[in-house]
C-alpha atoms as a PDB file:
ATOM      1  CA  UNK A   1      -6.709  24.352 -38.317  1.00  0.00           C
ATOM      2  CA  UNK A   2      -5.601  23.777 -35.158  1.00  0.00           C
ATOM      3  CA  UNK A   3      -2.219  23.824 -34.302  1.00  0.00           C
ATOM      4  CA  UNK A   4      -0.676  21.168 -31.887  1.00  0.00           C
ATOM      5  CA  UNK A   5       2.550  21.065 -29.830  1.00  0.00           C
ATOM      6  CA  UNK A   6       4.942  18.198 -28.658  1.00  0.00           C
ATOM      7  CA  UNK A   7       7.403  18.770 -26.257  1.00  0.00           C
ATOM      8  CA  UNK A   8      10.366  16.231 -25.140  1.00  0.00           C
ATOM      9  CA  UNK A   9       9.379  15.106 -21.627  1.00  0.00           C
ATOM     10  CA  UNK A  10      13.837  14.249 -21.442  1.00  0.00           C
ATOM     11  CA  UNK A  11      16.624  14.607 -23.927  1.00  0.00           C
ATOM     12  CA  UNK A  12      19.255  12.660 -23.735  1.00  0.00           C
ATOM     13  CA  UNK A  13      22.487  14.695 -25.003  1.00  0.00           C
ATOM     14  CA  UNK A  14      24.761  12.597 -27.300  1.00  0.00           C
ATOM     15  CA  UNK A  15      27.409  14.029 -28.658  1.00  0.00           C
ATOM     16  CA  UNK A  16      28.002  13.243 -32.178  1.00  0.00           C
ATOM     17  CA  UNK A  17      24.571  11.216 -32.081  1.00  0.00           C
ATOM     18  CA  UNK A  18      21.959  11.640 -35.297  1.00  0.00           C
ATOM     19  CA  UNK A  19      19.245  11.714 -33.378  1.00  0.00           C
ATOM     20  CA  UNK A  20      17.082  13.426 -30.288  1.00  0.00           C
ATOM     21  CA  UNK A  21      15.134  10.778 -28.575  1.00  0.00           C
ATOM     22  CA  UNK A  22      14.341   9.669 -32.037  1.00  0.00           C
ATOM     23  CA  UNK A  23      13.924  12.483 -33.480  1.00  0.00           C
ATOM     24  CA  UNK A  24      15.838  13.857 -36.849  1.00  0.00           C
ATOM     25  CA  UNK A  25      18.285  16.844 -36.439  1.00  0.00           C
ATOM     26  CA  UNK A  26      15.639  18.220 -38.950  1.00  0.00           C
ATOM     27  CA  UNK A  27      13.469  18.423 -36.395  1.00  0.00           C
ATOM     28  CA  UNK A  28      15.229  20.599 -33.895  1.00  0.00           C
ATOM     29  CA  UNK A  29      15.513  23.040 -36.561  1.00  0.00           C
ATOM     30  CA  UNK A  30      13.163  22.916 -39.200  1.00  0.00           C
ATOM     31  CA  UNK A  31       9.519  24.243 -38.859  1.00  0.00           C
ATOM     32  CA  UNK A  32       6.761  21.994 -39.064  1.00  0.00           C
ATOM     33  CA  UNK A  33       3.086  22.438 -39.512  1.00  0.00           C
ATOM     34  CA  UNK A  34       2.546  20.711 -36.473  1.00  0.00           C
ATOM     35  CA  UNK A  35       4.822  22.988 -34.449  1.00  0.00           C
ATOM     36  CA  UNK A  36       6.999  20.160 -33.012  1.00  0.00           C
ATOM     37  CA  UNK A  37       9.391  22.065 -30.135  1.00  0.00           C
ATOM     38  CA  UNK A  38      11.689  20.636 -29.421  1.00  0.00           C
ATOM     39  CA  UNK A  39      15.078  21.502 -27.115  1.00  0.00           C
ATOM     40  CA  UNK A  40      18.748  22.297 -29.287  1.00  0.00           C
ATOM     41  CA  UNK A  41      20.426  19.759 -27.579  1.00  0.00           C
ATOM     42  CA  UNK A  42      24.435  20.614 -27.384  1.00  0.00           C
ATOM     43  CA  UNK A  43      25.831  19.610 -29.899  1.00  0.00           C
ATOM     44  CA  UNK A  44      23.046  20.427 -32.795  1.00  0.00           C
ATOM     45  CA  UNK A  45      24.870  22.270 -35.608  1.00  0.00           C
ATOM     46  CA  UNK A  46      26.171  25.752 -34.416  1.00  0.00           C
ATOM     47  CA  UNK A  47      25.251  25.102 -31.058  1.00  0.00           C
ATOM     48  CA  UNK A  48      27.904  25.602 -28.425  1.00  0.00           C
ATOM     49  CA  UNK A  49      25.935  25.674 -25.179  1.00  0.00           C
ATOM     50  CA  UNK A  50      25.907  23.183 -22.300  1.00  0.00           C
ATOM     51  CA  UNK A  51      23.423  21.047 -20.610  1.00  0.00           C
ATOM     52  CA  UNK A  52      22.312  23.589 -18.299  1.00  0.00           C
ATOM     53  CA  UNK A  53      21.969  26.585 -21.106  1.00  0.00           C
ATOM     54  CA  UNK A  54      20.011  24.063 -23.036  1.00  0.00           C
ATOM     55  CA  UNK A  55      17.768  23.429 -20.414  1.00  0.00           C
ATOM     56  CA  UNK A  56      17.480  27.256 -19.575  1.00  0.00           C
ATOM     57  CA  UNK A  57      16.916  27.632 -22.909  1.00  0.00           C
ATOM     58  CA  UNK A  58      13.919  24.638 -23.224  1.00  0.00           C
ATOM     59  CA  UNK A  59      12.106  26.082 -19.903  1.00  0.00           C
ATOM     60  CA  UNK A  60      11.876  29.971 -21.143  1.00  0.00           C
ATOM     61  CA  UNK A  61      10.034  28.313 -24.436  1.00  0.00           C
ATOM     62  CA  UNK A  62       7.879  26.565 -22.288  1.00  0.00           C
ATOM     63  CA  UNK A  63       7.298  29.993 -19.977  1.00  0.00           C
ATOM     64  CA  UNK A  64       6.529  31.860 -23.357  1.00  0.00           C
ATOM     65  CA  UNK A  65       3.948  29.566 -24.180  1.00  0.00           C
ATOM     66  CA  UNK A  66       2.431  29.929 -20.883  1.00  0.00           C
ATOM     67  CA  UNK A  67       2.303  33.588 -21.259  1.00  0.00           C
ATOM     68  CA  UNK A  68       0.620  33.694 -24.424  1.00  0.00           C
ATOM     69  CA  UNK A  69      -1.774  31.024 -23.059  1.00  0.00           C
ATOM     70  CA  UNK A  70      -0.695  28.506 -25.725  1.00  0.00           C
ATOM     71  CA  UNK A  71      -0.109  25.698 -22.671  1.00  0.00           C
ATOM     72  CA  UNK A  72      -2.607  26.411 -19.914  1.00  0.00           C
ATOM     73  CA  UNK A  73      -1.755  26.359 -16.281  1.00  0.00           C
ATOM     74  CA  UNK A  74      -2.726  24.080 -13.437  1.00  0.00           C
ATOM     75  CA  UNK A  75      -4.605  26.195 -11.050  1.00  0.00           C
ATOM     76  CA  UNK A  76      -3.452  24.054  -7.683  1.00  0.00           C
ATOM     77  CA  UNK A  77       0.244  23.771  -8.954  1.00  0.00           C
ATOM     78  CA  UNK A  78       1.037  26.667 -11.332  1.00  0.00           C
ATOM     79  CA  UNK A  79       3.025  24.793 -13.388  1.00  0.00           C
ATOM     80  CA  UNK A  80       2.177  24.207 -17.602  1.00  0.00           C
ATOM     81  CA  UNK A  81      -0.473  22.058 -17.694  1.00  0.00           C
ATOM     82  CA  UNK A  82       0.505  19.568 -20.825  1.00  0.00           C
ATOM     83  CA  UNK A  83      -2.863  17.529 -22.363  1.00  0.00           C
ATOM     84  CA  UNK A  84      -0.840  14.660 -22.346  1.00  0.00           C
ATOM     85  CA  UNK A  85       2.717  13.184 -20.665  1.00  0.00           C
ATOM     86  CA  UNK A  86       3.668   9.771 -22.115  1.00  0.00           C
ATOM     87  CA  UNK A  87       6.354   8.401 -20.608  1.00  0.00           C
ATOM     88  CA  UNK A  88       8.625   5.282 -20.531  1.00  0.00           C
ATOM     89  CA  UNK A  89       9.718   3.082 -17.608  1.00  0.00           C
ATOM     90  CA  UNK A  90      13.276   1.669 -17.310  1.00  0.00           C
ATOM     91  CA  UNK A  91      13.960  -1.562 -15.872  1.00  0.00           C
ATOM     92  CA  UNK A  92      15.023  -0.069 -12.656  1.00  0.00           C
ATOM     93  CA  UNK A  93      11.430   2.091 -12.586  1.00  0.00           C
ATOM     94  CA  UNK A  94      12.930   5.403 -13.530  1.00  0.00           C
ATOM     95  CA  UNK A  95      11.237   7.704 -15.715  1.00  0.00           C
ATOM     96  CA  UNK A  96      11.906  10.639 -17.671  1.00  0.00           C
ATOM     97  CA  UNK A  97      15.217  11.363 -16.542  1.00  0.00           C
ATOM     98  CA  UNK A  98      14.375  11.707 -13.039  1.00  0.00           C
ATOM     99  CA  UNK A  99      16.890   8.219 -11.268  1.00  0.00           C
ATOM    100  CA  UNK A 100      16.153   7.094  -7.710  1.00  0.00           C
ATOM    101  CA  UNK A 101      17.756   9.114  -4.627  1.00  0.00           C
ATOM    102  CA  UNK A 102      18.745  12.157  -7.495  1.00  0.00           C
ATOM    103  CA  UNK A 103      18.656  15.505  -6.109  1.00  0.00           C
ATOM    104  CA  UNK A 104      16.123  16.526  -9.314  1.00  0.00           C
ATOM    105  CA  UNK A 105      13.642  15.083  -7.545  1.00  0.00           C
ATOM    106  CA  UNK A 106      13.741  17.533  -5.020  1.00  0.00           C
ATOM    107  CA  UNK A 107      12.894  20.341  -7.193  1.00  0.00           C
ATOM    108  CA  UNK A 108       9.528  22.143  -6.862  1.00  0.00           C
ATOM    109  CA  UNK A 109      10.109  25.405  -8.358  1.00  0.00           C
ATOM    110  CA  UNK A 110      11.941  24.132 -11.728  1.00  0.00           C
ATOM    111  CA  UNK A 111      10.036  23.357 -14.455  1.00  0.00           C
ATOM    112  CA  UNK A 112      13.101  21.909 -16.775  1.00  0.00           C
ATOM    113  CA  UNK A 113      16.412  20.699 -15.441  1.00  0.00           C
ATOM    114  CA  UNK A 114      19.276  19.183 -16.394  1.00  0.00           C
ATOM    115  CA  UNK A 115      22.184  16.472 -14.514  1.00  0.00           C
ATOM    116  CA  UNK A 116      25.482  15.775 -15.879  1.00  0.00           C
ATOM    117  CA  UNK A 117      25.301  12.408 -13.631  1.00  0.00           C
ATOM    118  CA  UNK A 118      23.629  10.285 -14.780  1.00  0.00           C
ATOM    119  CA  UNK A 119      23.779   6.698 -13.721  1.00  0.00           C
ATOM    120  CA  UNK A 120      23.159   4.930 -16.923  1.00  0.00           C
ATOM    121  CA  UNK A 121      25.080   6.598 -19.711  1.00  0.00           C
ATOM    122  CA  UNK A 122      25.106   8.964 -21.257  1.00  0.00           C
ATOM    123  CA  UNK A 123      26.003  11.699 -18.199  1.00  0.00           C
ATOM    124  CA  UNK A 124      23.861  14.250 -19.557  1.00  0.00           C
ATOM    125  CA  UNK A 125      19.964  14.700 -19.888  1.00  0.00           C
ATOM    126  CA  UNK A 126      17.441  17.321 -19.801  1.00  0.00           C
ATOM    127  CA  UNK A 127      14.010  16.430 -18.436  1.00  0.00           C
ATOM    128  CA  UNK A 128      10.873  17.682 -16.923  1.00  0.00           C
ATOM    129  CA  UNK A 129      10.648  17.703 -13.420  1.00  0.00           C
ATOM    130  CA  UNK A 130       7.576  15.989 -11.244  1.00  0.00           C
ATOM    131  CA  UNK A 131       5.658  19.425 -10.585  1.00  0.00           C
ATOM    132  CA  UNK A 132       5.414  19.795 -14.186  1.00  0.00           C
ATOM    133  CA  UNK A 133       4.786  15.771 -15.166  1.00  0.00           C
ATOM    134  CA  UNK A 134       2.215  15.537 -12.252  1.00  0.00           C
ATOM    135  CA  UNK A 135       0.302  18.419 -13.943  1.00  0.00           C
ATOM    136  CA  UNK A 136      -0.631  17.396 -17.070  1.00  0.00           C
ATOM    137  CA  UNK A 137      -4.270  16.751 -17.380  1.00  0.00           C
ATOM    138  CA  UNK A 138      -3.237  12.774 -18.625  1.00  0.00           C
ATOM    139  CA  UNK A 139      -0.431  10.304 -17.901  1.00  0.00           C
ATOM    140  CA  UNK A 140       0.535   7.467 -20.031  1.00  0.00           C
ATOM    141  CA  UNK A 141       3.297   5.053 -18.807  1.00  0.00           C
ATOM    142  CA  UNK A 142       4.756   2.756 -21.447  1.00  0.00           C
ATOM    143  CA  UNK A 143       6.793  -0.828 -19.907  1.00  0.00           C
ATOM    144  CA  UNK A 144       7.515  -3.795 -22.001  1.00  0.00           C
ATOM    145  CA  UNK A 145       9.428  -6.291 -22.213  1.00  0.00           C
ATOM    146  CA  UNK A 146      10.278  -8.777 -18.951  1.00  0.00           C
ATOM    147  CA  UNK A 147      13.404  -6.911 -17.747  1.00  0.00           C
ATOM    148  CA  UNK A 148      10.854  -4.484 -16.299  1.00  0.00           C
ATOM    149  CA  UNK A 149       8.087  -6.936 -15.031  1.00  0.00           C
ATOM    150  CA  UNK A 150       9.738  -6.327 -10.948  1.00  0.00           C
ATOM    151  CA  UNK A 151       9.399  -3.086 -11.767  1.00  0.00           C
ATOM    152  CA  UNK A 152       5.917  -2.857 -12.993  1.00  0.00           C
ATOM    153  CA  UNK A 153       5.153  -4.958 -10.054  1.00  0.00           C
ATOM    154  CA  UNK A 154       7.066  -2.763  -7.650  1.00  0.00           C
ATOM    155  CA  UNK A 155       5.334   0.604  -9.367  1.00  0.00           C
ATOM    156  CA  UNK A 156       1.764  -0.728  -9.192  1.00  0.00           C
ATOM    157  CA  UNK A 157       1.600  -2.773  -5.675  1.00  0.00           C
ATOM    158  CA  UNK A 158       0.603  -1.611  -2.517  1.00  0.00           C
ATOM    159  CA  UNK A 159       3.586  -3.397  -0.501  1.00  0.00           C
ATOM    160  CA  UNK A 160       6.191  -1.165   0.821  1.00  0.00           C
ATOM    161  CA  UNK A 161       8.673  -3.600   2.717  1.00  0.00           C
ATOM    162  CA  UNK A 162      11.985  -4.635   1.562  1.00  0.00           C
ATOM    163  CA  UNK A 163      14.714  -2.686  -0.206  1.00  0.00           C
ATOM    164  CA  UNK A 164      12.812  -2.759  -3.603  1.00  0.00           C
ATOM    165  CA  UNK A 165       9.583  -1.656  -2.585  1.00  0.00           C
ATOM    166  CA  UNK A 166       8.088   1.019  -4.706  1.00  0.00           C
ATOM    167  CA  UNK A 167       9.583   4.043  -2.544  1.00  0.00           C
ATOM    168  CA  UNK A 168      12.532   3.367  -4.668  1.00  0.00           C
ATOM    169  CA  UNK A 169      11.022   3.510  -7.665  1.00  0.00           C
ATOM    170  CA  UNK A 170      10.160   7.052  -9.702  1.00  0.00           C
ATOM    171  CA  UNK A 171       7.739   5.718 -11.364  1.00  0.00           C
ATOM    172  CA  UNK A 172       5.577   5.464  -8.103  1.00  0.00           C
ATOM    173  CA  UNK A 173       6.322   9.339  -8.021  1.00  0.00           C
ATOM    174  CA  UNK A 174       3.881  10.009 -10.652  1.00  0.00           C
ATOM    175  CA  UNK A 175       0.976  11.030  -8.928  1.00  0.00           C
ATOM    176  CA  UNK A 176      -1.182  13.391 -11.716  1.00  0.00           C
ATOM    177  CA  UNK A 177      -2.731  16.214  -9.433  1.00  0.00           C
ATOM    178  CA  UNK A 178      -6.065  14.598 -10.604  1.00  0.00           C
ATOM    179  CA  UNK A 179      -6.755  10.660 -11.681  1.00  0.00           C
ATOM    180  CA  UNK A 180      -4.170   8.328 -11.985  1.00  0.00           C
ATOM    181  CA  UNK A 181      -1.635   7.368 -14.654  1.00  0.00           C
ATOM    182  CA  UNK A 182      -2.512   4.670 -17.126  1.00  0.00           C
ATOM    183  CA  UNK A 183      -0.093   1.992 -17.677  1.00  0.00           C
ATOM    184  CA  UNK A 184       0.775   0.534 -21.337  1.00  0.00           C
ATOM    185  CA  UNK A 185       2.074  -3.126 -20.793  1.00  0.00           C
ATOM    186  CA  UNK A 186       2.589  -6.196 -23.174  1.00  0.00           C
ATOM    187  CA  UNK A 187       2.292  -9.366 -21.651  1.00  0.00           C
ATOM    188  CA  UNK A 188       6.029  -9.800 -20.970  1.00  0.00           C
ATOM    189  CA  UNK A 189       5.511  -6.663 -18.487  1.00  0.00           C
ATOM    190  CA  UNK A 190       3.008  -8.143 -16.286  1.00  0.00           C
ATOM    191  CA  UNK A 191       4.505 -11.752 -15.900  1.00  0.00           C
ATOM    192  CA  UNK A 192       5.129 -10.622 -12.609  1.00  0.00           C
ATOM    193  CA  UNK A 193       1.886  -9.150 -11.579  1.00  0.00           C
ATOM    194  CA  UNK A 194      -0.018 -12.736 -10.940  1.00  0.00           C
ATOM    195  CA  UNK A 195      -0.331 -11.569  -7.054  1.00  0.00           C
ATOM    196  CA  UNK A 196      -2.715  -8.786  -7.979  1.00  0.00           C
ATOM    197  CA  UNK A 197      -6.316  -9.523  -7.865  1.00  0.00           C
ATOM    198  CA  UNK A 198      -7.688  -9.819 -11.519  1.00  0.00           C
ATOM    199  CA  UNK A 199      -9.883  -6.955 -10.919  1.00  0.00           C
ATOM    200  CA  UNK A 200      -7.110  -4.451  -9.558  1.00  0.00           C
ATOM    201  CA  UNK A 201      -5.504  -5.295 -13.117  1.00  0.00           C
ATOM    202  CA  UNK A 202      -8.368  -5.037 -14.611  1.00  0.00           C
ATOM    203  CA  UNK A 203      -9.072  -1.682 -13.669  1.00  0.00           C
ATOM    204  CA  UNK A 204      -5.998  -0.074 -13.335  1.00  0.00           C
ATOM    205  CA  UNK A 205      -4.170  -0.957 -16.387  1.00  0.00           C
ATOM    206  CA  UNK A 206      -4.055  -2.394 -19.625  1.00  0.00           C
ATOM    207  CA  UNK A 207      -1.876  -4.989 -21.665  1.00  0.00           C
ATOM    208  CA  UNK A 208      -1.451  -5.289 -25.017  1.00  0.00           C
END
């Protein structure tokens, strides 16, 4: 049978939290039959290392199972080629971890880092940086809700005027080395994406 792997895309650390992105403690820990990997986050049981050993730690997995050819390798970027990165947008069009005007955004050599800034609580997160995300053979991008209907206008326009325009946005960062993302919205999501042609929608996303 074939095995399959999931990997946390971000982590946010929480002390004293039950939970890793909604996952179980269990989780971290326990072995599963689908080989769920997952980073030990902090302050996991018996665990006394910090953000940035955590996210040492995550990234050497990751290189191991590169080496033994468990995750492939993008041939024009060198960095683990994942099947499949789902991630969520925020209402102000971050994703992952990865905030607007962040220095992780500048990394190209990193394939897991770490801030103990963050501007939305709590300070510290582990996350994948864009190399890695933009090599994954596919890209899913979750929005709901209407709190992020700018956004998901901002992300998928062309316009780049005005303090809001989509350079400000990470989500507009997510450039997969081949295709395009695809975007997940409910209706609530695109309330604000009237201004698009029906068949730009049409083609580029979907809404559920």
């Amino acid at each position: 049978m074939t095995r399959r792997w999931r990997m946390l895309v971000d982590v946010v650390v929480a002390p004293g939290a039950s939970s890793v992105r909604g996952l179980p403690r269990d989780a971290v820990a326990t072995p599963s039959p689908r080989r769920v990997h997952c980073v030990a986050p902090p302050w996991a049981p018996g665990n006394s290392a910090t953000v940035e050993d955590a996210a040492t730690d995550y990234e050497f997995v990751i290189r191991q199972l590169v080496k033994i050819r468990t995750i492939g390798v993008s041939e024009s970027t060198d960095c683990p080629k994942f099947d499949l990165i789902l991630l969520s947008m925020a209402s102000d069009g971050h994703v992952a971890s990865l905030f607007p005007n962040h220095q992780a955004l500048e990394l190209k050599d990193d394939w897991v880092t770490y801030i103990t800034d963050s501007p939305q609580p709590p300070p510290e997160r582990i996350t994948f940086t864009l190399p890695v995300t933009n090599s994954a053979s596919n890209i899913a991008i979750l929005a709901t809700g209407v709190g992020k209907a700018n956004a998901v206008h901002l992300a998928v326009s062309d316009s780049s005027d005005g303090p809001d325009a989509p350079v400000s946005l990470r989500a507009t960062m997510v450039q997969p080395t081949h295709g395009k993302p695809v975007w997940f919205l409910d209706k609530a999501a695109t309330s604000s994406l009237e201004a698009l042609s029906d068949g730009a929608y049409e083609q580029q996303h979907r809404a559920y």
